[in-house]
PDB file of N, CA and C in Angstrom:
ATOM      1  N   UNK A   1      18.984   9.182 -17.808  1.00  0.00           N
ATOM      2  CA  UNK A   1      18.888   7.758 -17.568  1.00  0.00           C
ATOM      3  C   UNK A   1      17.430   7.317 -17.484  1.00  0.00           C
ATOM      4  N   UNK A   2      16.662   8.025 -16.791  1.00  0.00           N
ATOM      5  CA  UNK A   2      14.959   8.062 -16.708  1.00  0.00           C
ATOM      6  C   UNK A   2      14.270   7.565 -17.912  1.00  0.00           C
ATOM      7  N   UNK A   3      14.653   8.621 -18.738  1.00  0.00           N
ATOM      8  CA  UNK A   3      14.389   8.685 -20.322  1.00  0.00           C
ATOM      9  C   UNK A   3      14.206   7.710 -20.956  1.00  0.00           C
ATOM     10  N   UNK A   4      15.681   7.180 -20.889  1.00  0.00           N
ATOM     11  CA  UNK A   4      16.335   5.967 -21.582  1.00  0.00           C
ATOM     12  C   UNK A   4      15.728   4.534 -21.316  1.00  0.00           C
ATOM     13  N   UNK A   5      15.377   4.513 -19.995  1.00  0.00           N
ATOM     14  CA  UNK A   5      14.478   3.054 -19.223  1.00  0.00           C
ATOM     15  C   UNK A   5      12.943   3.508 -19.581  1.00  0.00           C
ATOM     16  N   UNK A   6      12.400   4.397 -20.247  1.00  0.00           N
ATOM     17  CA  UNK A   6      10.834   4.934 -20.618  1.00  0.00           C
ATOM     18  C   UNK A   6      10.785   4.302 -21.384  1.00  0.00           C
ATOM     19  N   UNK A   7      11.942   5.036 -22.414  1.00  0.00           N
ATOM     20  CA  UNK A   7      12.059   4.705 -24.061  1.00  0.00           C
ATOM     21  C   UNK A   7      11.935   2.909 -24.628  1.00  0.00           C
ATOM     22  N   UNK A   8      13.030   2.487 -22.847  1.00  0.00           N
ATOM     23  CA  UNK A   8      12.988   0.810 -23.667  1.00  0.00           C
ATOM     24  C   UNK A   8      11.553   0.271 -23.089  1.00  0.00           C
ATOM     25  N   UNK A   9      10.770   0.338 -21.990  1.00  0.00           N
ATOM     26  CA  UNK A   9       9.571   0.127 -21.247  1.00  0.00           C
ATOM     27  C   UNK A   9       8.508   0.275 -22.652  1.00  0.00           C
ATOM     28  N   UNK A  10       8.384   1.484 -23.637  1.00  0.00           N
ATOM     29  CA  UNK A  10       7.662   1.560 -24.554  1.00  0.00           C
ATOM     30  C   UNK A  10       8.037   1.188 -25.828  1.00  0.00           C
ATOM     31  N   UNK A  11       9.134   0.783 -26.100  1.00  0.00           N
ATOM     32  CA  UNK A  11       9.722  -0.182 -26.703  1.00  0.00           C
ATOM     33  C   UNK A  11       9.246  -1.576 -26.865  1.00  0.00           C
ATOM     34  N   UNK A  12       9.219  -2.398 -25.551  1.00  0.00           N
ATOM     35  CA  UNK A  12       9.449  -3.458 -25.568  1.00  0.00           C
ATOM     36  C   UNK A  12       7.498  -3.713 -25.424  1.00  0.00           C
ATOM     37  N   UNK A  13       7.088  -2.833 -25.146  1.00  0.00           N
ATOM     38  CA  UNK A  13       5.508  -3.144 -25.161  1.00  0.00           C
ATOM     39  C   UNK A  13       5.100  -2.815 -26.131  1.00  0.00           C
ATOM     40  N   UNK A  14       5.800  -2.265 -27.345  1.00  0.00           N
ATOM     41  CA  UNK A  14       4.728  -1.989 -28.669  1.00  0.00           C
ATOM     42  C   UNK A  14       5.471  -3.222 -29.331  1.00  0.00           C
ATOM     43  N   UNK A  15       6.772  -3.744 -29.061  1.00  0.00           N
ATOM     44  CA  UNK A  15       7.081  -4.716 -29.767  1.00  0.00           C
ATOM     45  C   UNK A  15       6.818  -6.526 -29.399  1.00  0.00           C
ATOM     46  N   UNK A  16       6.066  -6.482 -28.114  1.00  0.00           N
ATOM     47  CA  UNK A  16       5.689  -7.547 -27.842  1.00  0.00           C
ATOM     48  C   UNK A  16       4.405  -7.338 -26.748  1.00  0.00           C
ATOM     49  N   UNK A  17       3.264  -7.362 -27.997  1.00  0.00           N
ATOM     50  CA  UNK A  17       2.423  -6.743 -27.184  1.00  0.00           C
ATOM     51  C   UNK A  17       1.092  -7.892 -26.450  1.00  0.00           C
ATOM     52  N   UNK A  18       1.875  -9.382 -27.315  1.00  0.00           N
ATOM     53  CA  UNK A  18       1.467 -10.115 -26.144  1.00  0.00           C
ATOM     54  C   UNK A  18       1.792 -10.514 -24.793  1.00  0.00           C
ATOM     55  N   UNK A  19       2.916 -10.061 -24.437  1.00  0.00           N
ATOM     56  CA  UNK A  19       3.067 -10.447 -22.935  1.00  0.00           C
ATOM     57  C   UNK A  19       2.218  -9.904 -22.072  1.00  0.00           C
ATOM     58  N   UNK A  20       1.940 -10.469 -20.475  1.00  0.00           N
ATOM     59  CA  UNK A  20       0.872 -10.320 -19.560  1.00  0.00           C
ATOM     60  C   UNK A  20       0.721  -8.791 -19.192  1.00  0.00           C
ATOM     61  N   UNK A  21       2.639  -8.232 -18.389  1.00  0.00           N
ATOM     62  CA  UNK A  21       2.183  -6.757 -18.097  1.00  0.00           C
ATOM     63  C   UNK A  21       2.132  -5.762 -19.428  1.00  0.00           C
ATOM     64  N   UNK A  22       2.261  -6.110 -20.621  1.00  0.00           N
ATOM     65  CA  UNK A  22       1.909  -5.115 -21.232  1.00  0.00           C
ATOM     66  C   UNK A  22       0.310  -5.163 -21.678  1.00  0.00           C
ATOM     67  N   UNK A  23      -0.360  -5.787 -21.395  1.00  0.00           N
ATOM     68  CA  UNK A  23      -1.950  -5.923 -21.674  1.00  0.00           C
ATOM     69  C   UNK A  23      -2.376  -6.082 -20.003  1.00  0.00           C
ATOM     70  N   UNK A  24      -2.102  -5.727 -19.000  1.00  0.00           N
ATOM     71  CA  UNK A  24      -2.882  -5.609 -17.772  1.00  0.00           C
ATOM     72  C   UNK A  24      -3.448  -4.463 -17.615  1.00  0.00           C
ATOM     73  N   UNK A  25      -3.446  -3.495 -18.233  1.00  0.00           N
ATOM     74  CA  UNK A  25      -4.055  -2.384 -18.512  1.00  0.00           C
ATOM     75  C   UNK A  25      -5.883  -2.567 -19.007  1.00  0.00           C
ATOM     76  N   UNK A  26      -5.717  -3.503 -20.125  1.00  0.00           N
ATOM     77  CA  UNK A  26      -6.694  -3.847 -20.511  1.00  0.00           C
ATOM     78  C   UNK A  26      -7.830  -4.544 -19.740  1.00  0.00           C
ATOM     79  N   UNK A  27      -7.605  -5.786 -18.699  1.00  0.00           N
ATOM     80  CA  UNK A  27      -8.497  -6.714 -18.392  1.00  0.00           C
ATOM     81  C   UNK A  27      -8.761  -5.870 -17.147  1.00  0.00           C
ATOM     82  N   UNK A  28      -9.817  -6.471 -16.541  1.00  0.00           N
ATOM     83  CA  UNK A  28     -10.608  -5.930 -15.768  1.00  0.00           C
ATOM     84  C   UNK A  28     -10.152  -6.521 -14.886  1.00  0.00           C
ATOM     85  N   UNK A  29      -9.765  -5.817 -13.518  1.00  0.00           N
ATOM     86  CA  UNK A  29      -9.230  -6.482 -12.306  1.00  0.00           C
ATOM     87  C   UNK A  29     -10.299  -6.863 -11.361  1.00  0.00           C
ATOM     88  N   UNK A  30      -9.671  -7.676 -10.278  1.00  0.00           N
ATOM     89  CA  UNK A  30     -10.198  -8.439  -9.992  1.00  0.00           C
ATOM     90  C   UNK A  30     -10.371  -7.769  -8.284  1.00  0.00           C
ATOM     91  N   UNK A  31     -11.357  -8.142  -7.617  1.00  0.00           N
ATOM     92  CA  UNK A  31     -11.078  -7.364  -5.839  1.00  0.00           C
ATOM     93  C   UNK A  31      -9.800  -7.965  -5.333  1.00  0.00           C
ATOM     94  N   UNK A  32      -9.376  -8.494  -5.495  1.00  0.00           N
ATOM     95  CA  UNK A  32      -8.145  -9.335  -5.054  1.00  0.00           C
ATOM     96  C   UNK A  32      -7.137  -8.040  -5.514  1.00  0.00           C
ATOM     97  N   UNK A  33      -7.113  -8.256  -6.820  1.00  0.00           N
ATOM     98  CA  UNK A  33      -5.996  -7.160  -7.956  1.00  0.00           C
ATOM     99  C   UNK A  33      -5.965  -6.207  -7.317  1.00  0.00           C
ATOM    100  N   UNK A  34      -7.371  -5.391  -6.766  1.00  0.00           N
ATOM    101  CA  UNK A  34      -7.753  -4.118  -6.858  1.00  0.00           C
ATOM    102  C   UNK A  34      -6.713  -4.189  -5.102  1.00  0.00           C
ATOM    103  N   UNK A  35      -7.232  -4.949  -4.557  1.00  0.00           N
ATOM    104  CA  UNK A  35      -6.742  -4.495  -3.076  1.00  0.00           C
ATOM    105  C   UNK A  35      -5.368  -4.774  -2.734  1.00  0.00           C
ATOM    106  N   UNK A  36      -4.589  -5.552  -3.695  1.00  0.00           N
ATOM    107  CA  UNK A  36      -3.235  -5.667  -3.586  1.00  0.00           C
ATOM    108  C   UNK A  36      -2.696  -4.349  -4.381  1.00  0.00           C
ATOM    109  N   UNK A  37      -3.031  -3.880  -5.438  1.00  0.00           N
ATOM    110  CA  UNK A  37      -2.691  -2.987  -5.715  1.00  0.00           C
ATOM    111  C   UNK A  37      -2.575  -1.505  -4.624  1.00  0.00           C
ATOM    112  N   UNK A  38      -4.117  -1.367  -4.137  1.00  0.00           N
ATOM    113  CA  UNK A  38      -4.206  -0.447  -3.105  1.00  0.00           C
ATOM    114  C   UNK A  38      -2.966  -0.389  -1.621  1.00  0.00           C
ATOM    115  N   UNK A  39      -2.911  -1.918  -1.275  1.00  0.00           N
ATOM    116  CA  UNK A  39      -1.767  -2.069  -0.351  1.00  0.00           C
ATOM    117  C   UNK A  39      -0.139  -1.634  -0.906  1.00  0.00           C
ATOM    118  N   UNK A  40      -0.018  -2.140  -1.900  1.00  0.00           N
ATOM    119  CA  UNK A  40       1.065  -1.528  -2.994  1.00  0.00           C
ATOM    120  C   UNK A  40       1.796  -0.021  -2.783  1.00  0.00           C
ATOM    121  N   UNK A  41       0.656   0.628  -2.968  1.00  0.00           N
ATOM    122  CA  UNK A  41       0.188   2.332  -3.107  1.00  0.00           C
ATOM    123  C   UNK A  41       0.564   2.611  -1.632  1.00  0.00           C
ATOM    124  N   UNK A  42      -0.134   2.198  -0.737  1.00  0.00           N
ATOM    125  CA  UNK A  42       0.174   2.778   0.804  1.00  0.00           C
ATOM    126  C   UNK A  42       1.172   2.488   1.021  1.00  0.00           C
ATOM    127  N   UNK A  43       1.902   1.419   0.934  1.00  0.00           N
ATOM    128  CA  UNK A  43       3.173   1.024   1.203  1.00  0.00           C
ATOM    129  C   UNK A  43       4.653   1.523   0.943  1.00  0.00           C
ATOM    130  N   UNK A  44       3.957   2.352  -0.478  1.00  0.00           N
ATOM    131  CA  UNK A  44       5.096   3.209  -1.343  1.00  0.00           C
ATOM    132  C   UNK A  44       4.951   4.378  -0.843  1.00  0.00           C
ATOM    133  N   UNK A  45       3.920   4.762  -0.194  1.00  0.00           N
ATOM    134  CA  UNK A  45       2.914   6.295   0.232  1.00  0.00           C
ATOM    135  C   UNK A  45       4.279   6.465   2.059  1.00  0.00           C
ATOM    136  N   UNK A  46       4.325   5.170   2.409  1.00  0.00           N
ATOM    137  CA  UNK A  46       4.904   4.955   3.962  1.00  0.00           C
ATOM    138  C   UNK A  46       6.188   5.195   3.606  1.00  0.00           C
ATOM    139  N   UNK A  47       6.552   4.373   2.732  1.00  0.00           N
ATOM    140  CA  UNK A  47       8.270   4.361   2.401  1.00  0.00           C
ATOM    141  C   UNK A  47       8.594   5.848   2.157  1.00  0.00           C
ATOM    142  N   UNK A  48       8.021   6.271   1.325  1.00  0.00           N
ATOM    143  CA  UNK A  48       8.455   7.431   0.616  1.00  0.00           C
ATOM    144  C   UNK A  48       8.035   8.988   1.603  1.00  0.00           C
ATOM    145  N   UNK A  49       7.419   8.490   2.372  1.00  0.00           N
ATOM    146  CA  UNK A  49       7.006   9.492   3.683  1.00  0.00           C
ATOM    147  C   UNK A  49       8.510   9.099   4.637  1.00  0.00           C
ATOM    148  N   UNK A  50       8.561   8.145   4.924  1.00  0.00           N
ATOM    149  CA  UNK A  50      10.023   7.676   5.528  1.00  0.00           C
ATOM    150  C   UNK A  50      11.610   8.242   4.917  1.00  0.00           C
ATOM    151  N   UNK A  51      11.399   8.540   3.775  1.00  0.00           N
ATOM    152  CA  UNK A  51      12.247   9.012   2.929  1.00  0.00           C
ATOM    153  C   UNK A  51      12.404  10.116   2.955  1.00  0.00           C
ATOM    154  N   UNK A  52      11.361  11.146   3.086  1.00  0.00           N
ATOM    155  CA  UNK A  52      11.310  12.414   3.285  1.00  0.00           C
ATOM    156  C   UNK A  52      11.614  12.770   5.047  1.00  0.00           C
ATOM    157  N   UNK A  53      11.601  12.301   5.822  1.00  0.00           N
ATOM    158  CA  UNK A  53      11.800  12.010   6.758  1.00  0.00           C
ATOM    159  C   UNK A  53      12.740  12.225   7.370  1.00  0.00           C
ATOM    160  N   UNK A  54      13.585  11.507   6.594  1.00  0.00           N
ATOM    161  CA  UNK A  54      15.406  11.214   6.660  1.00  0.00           C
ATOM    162  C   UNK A  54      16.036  12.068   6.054  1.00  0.00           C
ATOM    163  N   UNK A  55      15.240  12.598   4.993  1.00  0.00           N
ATOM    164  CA  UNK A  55      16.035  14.053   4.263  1.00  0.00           C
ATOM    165  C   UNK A  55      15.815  15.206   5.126  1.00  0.00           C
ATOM    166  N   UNK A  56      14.988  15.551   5.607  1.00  0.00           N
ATOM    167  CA  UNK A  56      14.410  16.338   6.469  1.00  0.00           C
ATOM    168  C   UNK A  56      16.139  16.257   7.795  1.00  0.00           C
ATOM    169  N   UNK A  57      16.416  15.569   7.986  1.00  0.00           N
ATOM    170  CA  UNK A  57      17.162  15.561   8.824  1.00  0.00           C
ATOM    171  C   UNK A  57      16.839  15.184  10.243  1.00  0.00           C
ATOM    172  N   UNK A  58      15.672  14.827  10.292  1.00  0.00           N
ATOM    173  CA  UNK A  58      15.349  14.519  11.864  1.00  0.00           C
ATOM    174  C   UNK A  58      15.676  12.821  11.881  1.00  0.00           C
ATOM    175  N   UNK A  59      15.625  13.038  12.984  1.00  0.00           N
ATOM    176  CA  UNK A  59      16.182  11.360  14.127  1.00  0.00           C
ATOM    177  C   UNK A  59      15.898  10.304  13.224  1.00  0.00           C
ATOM    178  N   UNK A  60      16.730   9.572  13.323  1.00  0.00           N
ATOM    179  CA  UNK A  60      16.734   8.276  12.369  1.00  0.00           C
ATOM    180  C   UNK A  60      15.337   7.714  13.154  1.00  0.00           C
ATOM    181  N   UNK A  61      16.051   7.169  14.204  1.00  0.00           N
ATOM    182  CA  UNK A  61      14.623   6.116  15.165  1.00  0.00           C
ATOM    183  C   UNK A  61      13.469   6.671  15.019  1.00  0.00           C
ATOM    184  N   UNK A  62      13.051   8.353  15.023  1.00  0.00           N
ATOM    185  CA  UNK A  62      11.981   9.191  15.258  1.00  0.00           C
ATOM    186  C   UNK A  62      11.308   8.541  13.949  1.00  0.00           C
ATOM    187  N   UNK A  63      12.011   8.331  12.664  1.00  0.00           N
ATOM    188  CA  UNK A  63      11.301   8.219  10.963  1.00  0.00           C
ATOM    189  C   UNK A  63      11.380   6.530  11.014  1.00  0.00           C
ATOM    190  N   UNK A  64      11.559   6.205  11.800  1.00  0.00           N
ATOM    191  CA  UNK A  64      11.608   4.392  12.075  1.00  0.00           C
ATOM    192  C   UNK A  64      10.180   4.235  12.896  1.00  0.00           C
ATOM    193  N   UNK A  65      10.124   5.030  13.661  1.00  0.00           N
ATOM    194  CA  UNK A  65       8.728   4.965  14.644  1.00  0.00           C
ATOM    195  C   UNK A  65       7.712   5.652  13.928  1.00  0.00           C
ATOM    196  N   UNK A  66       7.524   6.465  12.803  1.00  0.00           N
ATOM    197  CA  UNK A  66       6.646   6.701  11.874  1.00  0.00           C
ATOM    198  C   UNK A  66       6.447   6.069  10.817  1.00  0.00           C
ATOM    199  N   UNK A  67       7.166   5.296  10.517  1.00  0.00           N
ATOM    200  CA  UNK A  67       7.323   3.963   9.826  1.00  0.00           C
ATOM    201  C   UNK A  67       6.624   2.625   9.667  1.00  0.00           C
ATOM    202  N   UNK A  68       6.990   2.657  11.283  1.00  0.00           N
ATOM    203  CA  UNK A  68       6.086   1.372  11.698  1.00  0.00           C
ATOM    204  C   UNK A  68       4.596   1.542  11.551  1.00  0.00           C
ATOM    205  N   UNK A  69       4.573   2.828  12.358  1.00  0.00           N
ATOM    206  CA  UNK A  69       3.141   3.573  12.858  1.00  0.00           C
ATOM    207  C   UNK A  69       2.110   2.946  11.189  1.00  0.00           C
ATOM    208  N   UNK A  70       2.679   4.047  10.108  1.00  0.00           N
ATOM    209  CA  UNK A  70       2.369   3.898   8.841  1.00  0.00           C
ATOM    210  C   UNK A  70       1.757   3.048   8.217  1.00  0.00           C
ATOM    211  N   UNK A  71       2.760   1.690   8.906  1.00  0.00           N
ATOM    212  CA  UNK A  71       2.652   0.419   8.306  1.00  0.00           C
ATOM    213  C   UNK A  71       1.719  -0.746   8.873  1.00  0.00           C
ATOM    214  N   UNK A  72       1.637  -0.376  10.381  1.00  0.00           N
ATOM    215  CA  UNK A  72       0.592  -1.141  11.062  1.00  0.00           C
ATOM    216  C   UNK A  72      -0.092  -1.611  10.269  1.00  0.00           C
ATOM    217  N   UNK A  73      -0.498  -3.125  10.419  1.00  0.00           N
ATOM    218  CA  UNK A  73      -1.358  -4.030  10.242  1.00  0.00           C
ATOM    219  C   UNK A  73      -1.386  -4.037   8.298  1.00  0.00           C
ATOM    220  N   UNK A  74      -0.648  -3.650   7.301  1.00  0.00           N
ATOM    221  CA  UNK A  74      -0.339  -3.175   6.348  1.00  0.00           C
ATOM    222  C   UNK A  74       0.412  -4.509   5.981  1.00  0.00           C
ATOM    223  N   UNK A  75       1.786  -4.892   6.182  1.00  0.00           N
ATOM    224  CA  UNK A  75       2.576  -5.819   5.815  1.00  0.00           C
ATOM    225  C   UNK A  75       3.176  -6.444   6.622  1.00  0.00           C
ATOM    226  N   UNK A  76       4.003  -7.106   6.103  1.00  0.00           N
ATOM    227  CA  UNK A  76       4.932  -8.212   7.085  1.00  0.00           C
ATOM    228  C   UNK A  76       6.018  -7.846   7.423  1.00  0.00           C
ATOM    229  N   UNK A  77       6.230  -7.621   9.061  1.00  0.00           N
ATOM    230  CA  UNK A  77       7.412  -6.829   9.725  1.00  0.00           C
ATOM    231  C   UNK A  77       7.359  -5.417   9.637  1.00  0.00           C
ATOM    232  N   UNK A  78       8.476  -5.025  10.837  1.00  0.00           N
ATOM    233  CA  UNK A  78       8.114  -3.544  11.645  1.00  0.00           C
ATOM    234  C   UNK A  78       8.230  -2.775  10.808  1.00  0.00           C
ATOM    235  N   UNK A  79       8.767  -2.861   9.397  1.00  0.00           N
ATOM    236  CA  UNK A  79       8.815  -1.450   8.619  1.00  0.00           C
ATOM    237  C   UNK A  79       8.636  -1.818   6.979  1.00  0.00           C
ATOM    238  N   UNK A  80       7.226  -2.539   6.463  1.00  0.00           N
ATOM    239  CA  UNK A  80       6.735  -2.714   5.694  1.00  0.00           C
ATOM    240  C   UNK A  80       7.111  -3.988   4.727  1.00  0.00           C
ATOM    241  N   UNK A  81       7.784  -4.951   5.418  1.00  0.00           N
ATOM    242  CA  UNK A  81       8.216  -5.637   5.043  1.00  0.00           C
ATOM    243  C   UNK A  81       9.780  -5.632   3.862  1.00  0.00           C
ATOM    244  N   UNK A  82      10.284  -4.139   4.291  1.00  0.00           N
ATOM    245  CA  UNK A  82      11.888  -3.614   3.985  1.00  0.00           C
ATOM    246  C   UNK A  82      12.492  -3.955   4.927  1.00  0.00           C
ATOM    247  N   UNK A  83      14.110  -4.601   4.087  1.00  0.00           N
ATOM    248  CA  UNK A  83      14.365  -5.217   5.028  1.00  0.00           C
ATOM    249  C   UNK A  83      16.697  -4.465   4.257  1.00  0.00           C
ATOM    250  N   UNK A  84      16.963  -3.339   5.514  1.00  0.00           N
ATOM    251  CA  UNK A  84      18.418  -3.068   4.814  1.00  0.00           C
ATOM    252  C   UNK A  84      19.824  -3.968   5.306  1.00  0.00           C
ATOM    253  N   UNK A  85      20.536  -3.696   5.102  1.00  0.00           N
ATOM    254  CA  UNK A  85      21.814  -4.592   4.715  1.00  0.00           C
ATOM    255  C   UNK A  85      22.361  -3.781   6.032  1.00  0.00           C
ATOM    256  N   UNK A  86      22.449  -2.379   6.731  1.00  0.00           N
ATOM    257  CA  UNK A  86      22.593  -1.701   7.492  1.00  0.00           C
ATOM    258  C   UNK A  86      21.839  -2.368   8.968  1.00  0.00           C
TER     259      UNK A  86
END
C-alpha cells in the first residue's frame, strides 16, 4: 500500500509540476518556513516517542506525562495539540 501512495505522490509531481508543493523543494525558505518546519519535526519526534511508549507497554498516563513534558511550550494544548475521539 506504501508503494502504491509513492508511486501516485511521484506521479502526480512529474505530471503537474507546476503546483506549489511539488516545487517547494526548490525556493529558498524563509526563517518563518525554516522554524515551522523545525516545530513540525519535534512534534512528530514527541508523538512518535509517545507511540513507542504505548507499545512498550508501560502506563498509559506515565506516556501522557512524557508527552506533555515533550511538548512544553512547543504547541497548543497538553499533548501537542492532538486531540483523540477516546
Amino acid at each position: 500500500m506504501r508503494f502504491d501512495a509513492l508511486c501516485l505522490a511521484a506521479a502526480l509531481t512529474a505530471a503537474v509540476p507546476g503546483v506549489a508543493w511539488a516545487q517547494a523543494a526548490a525556493k529558498p525558505q524563509s526563517a518563518h518556513v525554516k522554524k515551522d518546519v523545525e516545530r513540525h519535526r519535534a512534534m512528530a519526534a514527541a508523538h512518535e516517542a509517545a507511540a513507542r511508549c504505548l507499545e512498550s507497554g508501560k502506563d498509559e498516563d506515565q506516556c501522557k506525562k512524557d508527552l506533555q513534558a515533550a511538548c512544553k511550550g512547543l504547541a497548543i494544548g497538553k499533548y501537542c495539540g492532538m486531540r483523540h475521539e477516546h
